[in-house]
C-alpha atoms as a PDB file:
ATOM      1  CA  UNK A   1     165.656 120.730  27.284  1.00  0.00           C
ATOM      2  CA  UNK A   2     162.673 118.560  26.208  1.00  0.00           C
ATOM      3  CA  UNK A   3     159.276 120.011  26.272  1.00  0.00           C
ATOM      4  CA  UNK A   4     156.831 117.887  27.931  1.00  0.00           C
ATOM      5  CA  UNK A   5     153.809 119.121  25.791  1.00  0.00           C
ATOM      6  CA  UNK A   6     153.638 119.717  22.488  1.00  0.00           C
ATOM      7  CA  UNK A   7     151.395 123.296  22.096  1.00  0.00           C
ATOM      8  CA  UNK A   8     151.294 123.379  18.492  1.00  0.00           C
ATOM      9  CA  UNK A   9     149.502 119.676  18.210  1.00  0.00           C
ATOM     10  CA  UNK A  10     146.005 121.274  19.488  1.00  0.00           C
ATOM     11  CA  UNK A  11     144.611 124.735  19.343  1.00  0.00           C
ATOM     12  CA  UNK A  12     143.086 125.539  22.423  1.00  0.00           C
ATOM     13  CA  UNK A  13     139.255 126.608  22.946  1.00  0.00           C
ATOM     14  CA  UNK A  14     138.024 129.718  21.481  1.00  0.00           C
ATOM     15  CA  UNK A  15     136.545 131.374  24.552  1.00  0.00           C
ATOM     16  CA  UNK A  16     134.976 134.777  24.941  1.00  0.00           C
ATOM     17  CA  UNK A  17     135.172 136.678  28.206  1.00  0.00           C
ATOM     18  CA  UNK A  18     131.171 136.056  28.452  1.00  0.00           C
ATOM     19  CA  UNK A  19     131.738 132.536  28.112  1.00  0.00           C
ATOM     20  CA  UNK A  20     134.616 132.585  30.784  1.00  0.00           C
ATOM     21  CA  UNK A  21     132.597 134.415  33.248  1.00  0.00           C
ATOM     22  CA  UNK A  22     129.789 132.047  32.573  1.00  0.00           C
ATOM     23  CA  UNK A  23     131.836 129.076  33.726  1.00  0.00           C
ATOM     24  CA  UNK A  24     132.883 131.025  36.678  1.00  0.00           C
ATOM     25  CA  UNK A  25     129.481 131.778  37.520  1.00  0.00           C
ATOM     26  CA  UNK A  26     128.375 128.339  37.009  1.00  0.00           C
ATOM     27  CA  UNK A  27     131.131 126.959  39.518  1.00  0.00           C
ATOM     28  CA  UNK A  28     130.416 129.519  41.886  1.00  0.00           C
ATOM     29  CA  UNK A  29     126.548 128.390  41.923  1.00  0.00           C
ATOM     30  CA  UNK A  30     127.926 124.810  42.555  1.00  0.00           C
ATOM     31  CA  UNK A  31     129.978 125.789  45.411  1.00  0.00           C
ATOM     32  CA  UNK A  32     126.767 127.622  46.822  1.00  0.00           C
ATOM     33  CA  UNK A  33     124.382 124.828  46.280  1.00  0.00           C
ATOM     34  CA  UNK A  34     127.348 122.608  48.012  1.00  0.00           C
ATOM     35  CA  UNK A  35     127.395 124.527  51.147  1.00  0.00           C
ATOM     36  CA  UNK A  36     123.538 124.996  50.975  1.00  0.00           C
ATOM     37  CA  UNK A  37     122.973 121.111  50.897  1.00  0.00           C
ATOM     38  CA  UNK A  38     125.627 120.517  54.014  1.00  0.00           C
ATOM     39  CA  UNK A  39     123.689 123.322  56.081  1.00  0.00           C
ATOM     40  CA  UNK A  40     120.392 121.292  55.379  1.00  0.00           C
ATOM     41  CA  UNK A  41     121.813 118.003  56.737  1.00  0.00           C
ATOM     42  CA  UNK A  42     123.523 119.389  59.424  1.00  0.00           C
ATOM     43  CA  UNK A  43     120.137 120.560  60.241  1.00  0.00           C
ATOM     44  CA  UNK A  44     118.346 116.942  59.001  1.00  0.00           C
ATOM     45  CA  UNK A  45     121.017 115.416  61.579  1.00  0.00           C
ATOM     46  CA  UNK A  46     120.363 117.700  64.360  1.00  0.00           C
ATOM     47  CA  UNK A  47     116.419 117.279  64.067  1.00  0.00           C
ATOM     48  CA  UNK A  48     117.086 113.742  64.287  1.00  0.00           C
ATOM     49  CA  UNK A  49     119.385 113.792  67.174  1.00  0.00           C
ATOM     50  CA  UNK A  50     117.223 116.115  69.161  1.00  0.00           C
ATOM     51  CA  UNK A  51     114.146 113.656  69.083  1.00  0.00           C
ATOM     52  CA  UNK A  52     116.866 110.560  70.072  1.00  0.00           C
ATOM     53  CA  UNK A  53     117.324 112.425  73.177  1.00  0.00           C
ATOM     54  CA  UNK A  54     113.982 114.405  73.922  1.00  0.00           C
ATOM     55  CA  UNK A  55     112.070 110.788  73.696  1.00  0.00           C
ATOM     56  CA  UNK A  56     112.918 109.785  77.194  1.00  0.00           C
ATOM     57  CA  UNK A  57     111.793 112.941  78.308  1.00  0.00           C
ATOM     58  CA  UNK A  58     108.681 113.859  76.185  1.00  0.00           C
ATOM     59  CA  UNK A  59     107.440 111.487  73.584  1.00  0.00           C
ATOM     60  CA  UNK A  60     105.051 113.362  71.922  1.00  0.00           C
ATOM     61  CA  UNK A  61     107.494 116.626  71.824  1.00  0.00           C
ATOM     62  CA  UNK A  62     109.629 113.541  69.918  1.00  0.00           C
ATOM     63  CA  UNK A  63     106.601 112.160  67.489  1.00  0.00           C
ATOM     64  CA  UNK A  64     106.388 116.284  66.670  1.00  0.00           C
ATOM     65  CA  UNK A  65     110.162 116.400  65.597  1.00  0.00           C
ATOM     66  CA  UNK A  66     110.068 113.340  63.842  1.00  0.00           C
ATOM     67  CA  UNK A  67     107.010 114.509  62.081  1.00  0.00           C
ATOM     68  CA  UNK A  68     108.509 118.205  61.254  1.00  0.00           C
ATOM     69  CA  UNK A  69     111.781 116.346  60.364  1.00  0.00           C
ATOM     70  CA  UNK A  70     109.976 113.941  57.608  1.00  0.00           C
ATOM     71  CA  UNK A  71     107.831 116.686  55.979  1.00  0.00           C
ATOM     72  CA  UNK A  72     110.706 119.122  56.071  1.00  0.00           C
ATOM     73  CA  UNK A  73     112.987 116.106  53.967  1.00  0.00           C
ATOM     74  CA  UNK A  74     110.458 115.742  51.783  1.00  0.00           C
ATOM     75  CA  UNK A  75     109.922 118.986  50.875  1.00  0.00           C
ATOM     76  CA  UNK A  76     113.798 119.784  50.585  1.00  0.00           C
ATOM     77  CA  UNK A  77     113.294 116.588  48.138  1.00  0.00           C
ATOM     78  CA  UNK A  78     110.600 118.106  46.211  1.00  0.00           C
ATOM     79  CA  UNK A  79     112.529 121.324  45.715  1.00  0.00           C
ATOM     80  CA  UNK A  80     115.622 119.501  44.785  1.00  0.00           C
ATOM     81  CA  UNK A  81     113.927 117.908  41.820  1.00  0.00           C
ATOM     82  CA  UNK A  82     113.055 120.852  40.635  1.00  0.00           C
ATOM     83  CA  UNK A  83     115.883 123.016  41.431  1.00  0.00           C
ATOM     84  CA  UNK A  84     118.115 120.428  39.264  1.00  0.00           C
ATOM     85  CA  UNK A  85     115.824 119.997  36.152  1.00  0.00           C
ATOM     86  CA  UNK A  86     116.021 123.882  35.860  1.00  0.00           C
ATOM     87  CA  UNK A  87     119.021 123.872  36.156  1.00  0.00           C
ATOM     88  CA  UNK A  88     120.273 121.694  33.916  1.00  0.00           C
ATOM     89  CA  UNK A  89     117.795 123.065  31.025  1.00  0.00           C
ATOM     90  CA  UNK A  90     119.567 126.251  32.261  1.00  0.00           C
ATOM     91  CA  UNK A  91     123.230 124.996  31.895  1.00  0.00           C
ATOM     92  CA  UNK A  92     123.021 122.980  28.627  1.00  0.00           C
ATOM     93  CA  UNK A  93     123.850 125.421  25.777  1.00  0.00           C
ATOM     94  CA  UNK A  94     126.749 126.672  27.360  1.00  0.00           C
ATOM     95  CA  UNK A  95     130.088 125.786  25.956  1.00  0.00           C
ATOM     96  CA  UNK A  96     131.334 122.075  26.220  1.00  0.00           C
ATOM     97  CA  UNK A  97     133.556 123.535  29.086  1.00  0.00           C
ATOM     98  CA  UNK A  98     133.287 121.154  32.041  1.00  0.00           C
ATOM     99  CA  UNK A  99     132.832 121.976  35.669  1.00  0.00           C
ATOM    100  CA  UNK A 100     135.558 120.138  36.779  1.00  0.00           C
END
């Protein structure tokens, strides 16, 4: 039977358990900041929506919504920015493990 990799070509990673559970926790914070930033523009779209159909009705309840909606993007913006640049200072020296 023919092996289809060849194991003794490349020695694998030396990894501690600390670096292992640093990946994991690293993925894990992705997945959280995934879900967090779907929950925000499920809430973007339904801020929208609502002043779509509250204009016929009341246009300055709209202008209000609008107006909350903007501030509210630009502030999740804002945060964003610097949510990312600490974290990537924060993730840099760890190993040259991917989060793939």
């Amino acid at each position: 039977m023919k092996l289809s990799y060849d194991f003794e070509k490349f020695e694998p990673p030396h990894l501690t358990a600390q670096q292992l559970n640093a990946v994991s926790r690293q993925r894990e914070l992705a997945r959280q900041t995934i879900i967090l930033l779907t929950a925000s523009q499920l809430i973007y779209i339904c801020l929208a929506v609502a002043a779509y159909v509250l204009a016929p009705h009341s246009m300055t309840a709209s202008i209000i919504l609008m107006v909350f909606f903007g501030i509210s993007l630009s502030g999740s913006g804002v945060i964003a920015v610097l949510f990312s640049r600490k974290l990537t200072n924060k993730l840099r020296p760890v190993s040259s493990i991917g989060l793939a």
